[in-house]
PDB file of N, CA and C in Angstrom:
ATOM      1  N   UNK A   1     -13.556 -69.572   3.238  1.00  0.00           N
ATOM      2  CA  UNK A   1     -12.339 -70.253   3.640  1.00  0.00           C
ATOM      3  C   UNK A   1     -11.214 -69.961   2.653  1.00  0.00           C
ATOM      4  N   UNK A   2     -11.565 -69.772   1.446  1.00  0.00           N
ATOM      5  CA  UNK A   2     -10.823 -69.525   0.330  1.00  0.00           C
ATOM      6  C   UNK A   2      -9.883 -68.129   0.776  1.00  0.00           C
ATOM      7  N   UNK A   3     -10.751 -67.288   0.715  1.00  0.00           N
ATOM      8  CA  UNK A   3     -10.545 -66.336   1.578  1.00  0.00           C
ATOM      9  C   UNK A   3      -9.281 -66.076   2.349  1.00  0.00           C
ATOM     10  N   UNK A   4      -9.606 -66.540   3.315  1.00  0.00           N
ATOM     11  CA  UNK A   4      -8.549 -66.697   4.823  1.00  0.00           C
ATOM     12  C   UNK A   4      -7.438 -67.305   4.534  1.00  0.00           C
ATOM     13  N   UNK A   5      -7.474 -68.015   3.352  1.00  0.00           N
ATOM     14  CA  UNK A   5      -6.304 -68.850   3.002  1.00  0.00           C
ATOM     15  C   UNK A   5      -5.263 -67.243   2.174  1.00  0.00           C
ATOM     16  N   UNK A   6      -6.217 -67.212   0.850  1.00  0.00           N
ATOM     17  CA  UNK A   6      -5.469 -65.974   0.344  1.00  0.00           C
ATOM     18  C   UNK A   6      -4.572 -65.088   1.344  1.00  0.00           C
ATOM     19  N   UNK A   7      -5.545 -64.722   1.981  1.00  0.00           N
ATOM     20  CA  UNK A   7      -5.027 -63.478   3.079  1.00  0.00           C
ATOM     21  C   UNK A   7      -3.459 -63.525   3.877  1.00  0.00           C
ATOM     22  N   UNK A   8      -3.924 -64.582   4.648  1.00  0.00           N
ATOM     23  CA  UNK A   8      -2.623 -65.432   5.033  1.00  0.00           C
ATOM     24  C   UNK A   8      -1.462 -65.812   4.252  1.00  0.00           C
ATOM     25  N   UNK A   9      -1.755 -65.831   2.998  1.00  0.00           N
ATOM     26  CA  UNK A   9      -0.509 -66.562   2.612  1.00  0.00           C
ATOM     27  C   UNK A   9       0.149 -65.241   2.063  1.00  0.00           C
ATOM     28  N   UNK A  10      -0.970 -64.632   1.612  1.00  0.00           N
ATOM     29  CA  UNK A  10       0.183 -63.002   0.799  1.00  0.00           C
ATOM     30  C   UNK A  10       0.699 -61.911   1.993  1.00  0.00           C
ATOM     31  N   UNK A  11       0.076 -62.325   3.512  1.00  0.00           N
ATOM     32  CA  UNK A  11       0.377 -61.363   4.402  1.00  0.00           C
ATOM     33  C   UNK A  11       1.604 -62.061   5.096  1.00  0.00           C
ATOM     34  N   UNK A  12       2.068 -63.041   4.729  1.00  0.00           N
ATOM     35  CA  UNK A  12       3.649 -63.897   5.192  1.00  0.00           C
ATOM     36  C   UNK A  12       4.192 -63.897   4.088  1.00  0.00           C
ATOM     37  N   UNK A  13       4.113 -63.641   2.899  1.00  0.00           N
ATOM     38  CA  UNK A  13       4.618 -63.253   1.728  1.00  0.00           C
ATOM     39  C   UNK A  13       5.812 -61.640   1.605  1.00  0.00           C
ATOM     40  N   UNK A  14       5.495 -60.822   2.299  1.00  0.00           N
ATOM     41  CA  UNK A  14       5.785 -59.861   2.695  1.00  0.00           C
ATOM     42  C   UNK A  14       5.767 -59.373   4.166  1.00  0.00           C
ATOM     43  N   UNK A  15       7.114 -60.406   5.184  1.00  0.00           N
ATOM     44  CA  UNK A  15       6.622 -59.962   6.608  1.00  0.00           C
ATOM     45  C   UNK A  15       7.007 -58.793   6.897  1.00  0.00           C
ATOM     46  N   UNK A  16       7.836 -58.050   6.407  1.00  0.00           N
ATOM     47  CA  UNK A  16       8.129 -56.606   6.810  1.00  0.00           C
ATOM     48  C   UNK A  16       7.043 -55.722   6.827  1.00  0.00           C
ATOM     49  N   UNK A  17       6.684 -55.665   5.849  1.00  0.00           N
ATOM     50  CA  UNK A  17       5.368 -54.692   5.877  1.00  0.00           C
ATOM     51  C   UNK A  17       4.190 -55.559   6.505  1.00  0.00           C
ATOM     52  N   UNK A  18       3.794 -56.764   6.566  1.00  0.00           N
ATOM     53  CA  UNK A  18       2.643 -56.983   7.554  1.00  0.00           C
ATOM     54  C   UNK A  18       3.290 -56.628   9.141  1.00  0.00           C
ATOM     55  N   UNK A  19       4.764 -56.727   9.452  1.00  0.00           N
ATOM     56  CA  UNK A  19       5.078 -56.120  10.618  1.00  0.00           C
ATOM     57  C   UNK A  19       5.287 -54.691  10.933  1.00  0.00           C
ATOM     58  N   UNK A  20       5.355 -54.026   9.980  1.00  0.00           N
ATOM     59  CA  UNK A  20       5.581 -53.075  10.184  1.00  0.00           C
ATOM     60  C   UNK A  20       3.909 -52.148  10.370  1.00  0.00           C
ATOM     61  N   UNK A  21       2.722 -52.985   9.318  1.00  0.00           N
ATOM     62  CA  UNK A  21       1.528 -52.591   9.623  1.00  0.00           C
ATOM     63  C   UNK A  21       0.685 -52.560  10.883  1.00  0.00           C
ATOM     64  N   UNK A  22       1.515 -54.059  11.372  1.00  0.00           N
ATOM     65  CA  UNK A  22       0.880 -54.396  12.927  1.00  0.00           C
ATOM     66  C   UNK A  22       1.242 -53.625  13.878  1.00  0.00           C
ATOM     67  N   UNK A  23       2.255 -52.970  13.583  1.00  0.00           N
ATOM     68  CA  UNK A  23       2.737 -52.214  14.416  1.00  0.00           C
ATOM     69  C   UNK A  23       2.627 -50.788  14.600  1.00  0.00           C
ATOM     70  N   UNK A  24       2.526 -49.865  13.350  1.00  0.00           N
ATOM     71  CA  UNK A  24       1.435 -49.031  13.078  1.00  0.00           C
ATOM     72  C   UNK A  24       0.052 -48.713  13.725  1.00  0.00           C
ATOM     73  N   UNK A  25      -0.379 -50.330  13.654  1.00  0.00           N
ATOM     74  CA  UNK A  25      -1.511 -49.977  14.225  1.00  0.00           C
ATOM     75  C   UNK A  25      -1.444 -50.233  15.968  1.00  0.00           C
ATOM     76  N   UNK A  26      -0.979 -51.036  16.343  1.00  0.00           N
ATOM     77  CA  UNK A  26      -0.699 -50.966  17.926  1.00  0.00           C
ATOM     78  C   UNK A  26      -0.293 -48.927  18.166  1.00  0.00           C
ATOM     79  N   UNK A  27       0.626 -48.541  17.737  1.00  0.00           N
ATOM     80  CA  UNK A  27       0.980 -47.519  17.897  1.00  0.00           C
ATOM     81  C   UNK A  27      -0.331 -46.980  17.990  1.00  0.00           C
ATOM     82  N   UNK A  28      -0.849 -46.635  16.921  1.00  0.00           N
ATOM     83  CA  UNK A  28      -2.395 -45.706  16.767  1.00  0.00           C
ATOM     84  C   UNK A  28      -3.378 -46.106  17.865  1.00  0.00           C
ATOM     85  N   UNK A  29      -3.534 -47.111  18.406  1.00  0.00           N
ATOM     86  CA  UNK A  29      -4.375 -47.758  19.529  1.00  0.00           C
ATOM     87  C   UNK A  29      -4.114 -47.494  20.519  1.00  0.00           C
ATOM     88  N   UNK A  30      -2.722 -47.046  20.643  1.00  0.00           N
ATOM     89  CA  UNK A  30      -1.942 -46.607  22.361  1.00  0.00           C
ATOM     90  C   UNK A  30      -1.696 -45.316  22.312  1.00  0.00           C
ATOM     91  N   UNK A  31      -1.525 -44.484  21.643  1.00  0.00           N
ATOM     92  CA  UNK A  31      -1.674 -43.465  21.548  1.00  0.00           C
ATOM     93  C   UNK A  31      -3.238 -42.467  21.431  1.00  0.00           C
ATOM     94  N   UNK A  32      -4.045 -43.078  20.738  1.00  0.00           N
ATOM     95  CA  UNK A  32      -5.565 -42.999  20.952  1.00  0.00           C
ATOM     96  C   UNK A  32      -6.082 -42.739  22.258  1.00  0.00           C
ATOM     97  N   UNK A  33      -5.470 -44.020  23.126  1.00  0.00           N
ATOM     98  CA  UNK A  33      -5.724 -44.256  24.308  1.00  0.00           C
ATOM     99  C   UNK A  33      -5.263 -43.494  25.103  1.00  0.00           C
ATOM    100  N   UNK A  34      -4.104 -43.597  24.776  1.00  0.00           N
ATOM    101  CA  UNK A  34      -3.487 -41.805  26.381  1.00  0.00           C
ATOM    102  C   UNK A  34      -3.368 -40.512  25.952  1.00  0.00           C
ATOM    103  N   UNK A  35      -4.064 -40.299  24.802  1.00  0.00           N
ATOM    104  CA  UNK A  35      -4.422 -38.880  24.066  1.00  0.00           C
ATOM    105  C   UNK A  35      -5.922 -38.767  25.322  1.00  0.00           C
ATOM    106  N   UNK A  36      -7.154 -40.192  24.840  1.00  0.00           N
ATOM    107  CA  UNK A  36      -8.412 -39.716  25.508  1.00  0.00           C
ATOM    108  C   UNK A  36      -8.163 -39.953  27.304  1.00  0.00           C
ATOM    109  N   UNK A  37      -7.107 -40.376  27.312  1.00  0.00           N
ATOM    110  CA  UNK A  37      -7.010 -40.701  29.044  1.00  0.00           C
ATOM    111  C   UNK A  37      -6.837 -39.071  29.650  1.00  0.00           C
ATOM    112  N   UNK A  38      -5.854 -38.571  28.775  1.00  0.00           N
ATOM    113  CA  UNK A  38      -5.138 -36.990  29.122  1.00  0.00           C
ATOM    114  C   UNK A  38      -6.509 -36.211  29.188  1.00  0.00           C
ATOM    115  N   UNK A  39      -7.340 -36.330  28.150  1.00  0.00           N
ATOM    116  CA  UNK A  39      -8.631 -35.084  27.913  1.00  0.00           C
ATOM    117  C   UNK A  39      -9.683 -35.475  28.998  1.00  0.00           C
ATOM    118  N   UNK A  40      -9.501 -36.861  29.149  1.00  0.00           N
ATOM    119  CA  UNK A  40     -10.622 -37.150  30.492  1.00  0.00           C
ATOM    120  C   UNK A  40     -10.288 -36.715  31.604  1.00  0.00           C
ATOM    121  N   UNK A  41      -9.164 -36.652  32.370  1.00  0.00           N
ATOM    122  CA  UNK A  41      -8.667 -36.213  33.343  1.00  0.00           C
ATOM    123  C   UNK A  41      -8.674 -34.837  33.309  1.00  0.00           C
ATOM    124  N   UNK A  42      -8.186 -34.271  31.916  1.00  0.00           N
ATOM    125  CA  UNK A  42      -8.301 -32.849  32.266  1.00  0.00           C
ATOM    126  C   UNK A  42      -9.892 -32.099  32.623  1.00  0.00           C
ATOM    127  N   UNK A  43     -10.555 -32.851  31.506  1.00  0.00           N
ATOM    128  CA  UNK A  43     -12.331 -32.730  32.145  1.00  0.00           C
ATOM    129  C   UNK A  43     -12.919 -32.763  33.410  1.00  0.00           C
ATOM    130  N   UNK A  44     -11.964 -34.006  34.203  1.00  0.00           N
ATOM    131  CA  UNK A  44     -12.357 -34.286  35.349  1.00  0.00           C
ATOM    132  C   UNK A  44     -12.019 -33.269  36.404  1.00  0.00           C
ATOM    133  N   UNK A  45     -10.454 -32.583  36.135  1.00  0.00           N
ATOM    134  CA  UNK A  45     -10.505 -31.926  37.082  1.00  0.00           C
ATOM    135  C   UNK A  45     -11.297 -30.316  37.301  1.00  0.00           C
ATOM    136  N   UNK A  46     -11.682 -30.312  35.698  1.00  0.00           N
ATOM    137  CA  UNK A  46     -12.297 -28.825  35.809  1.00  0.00           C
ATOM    138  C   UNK A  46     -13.833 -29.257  36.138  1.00  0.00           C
ATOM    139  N   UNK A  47     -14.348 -30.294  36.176  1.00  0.00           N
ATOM    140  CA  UNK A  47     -15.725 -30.774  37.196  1.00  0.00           C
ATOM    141  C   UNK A  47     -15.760 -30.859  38.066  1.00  0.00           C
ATOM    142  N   UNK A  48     -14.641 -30.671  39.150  1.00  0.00           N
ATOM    143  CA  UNK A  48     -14.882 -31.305  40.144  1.00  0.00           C
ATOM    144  C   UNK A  48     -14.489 -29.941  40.954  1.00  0.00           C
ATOM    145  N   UNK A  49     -14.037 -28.988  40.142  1.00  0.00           N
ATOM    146  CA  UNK A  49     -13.886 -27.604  40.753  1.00  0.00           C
ATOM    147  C   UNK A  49     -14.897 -26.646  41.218  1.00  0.00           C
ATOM    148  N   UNK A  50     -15.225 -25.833  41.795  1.00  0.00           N
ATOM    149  CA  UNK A  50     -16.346 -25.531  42.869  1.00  0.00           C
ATOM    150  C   UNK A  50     -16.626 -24.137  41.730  1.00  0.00           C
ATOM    151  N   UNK A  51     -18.469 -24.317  41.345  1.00  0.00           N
ATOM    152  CA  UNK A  51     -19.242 -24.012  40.897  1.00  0.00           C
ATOM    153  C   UNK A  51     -19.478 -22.197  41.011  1.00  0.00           C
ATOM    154  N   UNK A  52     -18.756 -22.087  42.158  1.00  0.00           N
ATOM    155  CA  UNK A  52     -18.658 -20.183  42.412  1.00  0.00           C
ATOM    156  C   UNK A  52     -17.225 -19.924  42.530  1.00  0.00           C
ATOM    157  N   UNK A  53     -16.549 -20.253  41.481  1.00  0.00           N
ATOM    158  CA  UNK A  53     -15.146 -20.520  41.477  1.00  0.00           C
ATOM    159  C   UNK A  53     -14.940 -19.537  40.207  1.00  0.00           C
ATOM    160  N   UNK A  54     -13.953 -18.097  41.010  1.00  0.00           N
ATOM    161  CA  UNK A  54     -13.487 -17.369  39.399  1.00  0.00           C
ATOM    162  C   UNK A  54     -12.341 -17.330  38.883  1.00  0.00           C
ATOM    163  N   UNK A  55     -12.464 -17.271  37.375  1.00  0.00           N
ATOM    164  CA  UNK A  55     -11.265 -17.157  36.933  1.00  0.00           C
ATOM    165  C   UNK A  55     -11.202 -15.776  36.181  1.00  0.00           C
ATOM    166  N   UNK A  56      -9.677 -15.431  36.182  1.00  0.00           N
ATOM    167  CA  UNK A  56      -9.743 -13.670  36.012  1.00  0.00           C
ATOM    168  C   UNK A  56      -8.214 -14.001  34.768  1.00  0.00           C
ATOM    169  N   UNK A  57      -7.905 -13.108  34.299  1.00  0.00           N
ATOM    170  CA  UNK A  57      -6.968 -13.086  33.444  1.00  0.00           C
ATOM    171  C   UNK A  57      -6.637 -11.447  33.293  1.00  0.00           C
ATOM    172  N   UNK A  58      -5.163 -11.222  32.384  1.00  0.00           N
ATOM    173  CA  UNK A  58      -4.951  -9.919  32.241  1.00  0.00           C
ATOM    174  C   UNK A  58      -5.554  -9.654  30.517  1.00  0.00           C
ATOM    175  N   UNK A  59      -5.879  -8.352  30.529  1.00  0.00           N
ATOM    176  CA  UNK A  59      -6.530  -8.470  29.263  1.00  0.00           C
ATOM    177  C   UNK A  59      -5.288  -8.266  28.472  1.00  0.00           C
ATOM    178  N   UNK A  60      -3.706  -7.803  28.541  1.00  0.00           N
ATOM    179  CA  UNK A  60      -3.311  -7.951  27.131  1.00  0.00           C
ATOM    180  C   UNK A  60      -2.797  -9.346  27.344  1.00  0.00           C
ATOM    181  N   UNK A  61      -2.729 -10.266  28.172  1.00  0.00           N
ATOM    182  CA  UNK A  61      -1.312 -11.042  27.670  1.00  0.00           C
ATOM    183  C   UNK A  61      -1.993 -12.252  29.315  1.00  0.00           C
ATOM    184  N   UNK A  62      -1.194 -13.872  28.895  1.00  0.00           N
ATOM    185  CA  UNK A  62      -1.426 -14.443  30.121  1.00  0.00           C
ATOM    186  C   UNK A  62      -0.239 -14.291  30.642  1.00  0.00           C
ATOM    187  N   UNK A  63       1.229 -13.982  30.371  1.00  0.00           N
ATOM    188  CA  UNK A  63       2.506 -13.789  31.044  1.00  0.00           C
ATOM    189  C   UNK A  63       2.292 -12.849  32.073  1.00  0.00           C
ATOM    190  N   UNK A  64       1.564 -11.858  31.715  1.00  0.00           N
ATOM    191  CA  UNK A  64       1.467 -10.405  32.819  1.00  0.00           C
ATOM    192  C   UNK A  64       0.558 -10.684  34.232  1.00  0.00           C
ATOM    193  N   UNK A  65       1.086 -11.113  35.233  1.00  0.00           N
ATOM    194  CA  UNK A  65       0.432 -11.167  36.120  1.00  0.00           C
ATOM    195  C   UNK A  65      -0.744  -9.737  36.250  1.00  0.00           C
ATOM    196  N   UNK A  66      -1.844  -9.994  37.345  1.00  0.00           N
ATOM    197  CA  UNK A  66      -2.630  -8.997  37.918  1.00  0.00           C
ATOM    198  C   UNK A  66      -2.035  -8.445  39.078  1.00  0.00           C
ATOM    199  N   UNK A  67      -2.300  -6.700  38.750  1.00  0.00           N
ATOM    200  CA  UNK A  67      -2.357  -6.043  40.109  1.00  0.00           C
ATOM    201  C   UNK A  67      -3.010  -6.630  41.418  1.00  0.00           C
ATOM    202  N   UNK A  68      -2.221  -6.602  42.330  1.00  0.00           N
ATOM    203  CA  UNK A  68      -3.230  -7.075  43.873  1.00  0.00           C
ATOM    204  C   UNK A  68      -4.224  -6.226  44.143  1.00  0.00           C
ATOM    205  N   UNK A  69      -4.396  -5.032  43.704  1.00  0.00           N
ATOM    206  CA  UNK A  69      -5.628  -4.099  44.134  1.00  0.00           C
ATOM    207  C   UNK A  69      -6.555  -4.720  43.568  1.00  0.00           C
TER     208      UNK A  69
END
């Protein structure tokens, strides 16, 4: 209990930086979150793409389209 008291009283002691920490960390938590939302979706859609499905590329460069022959 001693504890919780300390904590509290030195973290309203300095509200800028306990606000500015809380907020820090919200940031890092929401951003976390639609960083792994983006990589799941992108996962999802290359699973759900059909199994005899090719992909071709040009060998010098990806700008250079392929010949139609």
């Amino acid at each position: 209990m001693y504890f919780l008291k300390l904590i509290v009283r030195n973290a309203f002691r300095h509200r800028l930086r306990t606000g500015l920490t809380a907020l820090g960390i919200v940031v890092a938590v929401l951003a976390f979150g639609l960083l792994r939302t983006v990589v799941d979706a992108w996962y999802a859609g290359a699973a759900s793409a059909s199994a005899t499905r090719l992909v071709t590329r040009n060998a010098i460069s990806l700008v250079f389209s392929l010949p139609l022959t």
